[in-house]
Structure formats: structure tokens, C-alpha cells
C-alpha atoms as a PDB file:
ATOM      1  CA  UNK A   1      45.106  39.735 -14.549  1.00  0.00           C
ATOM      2  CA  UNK A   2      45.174  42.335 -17.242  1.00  0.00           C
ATOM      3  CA  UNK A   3      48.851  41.214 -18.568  1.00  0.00           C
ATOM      4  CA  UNK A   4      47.013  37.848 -19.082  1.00  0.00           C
ATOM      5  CA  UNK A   5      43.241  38.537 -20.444  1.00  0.00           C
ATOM      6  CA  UNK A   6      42.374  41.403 -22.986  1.00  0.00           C
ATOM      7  CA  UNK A   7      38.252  42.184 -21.851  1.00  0.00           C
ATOM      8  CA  UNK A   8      36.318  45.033 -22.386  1.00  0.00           C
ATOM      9  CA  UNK A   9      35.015  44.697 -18.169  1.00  0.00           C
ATOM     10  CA  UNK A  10      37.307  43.403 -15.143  1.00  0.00           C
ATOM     11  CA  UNK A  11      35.194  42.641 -12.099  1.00  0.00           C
ATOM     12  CA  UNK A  12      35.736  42.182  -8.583  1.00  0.00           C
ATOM     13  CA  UNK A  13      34.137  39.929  -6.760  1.00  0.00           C
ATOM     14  CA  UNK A  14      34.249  40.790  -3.146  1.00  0.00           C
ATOM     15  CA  UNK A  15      32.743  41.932  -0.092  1.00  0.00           C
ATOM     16  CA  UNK A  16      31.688  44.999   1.372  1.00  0.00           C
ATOM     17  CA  UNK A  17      35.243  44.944   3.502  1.00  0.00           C
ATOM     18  CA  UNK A  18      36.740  44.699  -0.105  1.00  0.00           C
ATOM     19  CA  UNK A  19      35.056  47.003  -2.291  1.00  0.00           C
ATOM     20  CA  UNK A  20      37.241  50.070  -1.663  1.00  0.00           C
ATOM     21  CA  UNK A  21      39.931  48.406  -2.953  1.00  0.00           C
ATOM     22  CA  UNK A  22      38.728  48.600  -6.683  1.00  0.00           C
ATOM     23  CA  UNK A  23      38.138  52.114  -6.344  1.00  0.00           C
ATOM     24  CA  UNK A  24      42.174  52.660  -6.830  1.00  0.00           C
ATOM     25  CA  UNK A  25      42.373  50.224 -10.113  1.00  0.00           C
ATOM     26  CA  UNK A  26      41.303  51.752 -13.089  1.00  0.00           C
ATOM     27  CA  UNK A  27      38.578  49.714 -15.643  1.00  0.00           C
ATOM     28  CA  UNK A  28      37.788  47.554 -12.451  1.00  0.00           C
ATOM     29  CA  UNK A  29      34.184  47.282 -11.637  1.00  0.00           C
ATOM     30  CA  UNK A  30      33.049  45.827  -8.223  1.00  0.00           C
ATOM     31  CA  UNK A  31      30.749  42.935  -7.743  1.00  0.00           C
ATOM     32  CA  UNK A  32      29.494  41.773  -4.498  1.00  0.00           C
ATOM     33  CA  UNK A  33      29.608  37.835  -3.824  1.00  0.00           C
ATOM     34  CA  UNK A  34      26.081  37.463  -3.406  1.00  0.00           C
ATOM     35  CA  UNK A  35      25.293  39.368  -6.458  1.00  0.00           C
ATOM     36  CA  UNK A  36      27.700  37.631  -8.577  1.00  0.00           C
ATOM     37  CA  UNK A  37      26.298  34.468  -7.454  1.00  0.00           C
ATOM     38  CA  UNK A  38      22.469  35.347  -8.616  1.00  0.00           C
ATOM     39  CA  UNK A  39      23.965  36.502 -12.054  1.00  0.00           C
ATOM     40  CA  UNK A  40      25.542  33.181 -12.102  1.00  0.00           C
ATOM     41  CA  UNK A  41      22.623  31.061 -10.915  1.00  0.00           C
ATOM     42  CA  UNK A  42      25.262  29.871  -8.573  1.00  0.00           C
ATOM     43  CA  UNK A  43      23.887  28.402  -4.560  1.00  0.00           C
ATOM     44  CA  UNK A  44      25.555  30.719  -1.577  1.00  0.00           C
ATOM     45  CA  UNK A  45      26.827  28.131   1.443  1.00  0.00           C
ATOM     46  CA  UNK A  46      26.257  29.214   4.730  1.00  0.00           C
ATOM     47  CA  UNK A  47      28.711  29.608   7.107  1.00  0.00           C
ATOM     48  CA  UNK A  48      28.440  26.450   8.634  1.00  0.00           C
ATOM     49  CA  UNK A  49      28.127  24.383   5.421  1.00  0.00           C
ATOM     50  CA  UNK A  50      31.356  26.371   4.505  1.00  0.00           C
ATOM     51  CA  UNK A  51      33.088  24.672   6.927  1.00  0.00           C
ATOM     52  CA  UNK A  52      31.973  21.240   6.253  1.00  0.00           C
ATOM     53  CA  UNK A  53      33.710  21.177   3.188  1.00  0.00           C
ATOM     54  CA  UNK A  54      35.699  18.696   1.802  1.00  0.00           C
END
């Protein structure tokens, strides 16, 4: 990602099983799903709806 985007913040959007995994990336800063989605204004699906999709 960083070869192709010069930012000032990189974020990772994850979960809780993810988040360590930022930890060994320098500049990274984690971002949970659900909090990502409230910045964004951005509906969560529920399992079930998850699976409805297409």
C-alpha cells in the first residue's frame, strides 16, 4: 500500500483478532470495523444479512 499512496496516516481496518497485526508495521494505525463504519456514516450488516448478499 505504501509503494502505491504517499499519506500522512495508514489505517487498518480490522477486528479485534486483527489488531496485533499493525502493531509490527510502522506509521500503521488500527481502526476497528465498527468504528470505521460510524466515522464513515456507513450501516453495519448483521451476520445473517451478510449472508444474503448478492
Amino acid at each position: 500500500m505504501r509503494c502505491h499512496f504517499e499519506t500522512n496516516r495508514y489505517v487498518f481496518v480490522g477486528t479485534a483478532e486483527t489488531s496485533e497485526a499493525v502493531k509490527t508495521v510502522p506509521d500503521w494505525t488500527y481502526l476497528s470495523v465498527a468504528d470505521a463504519a460510524r466515522a464513515a456514516d456507513w450501516p453495519l450488516a448483521t451476520d445473517s444479512a451478510a449472508n444474503d448478499w448478492p
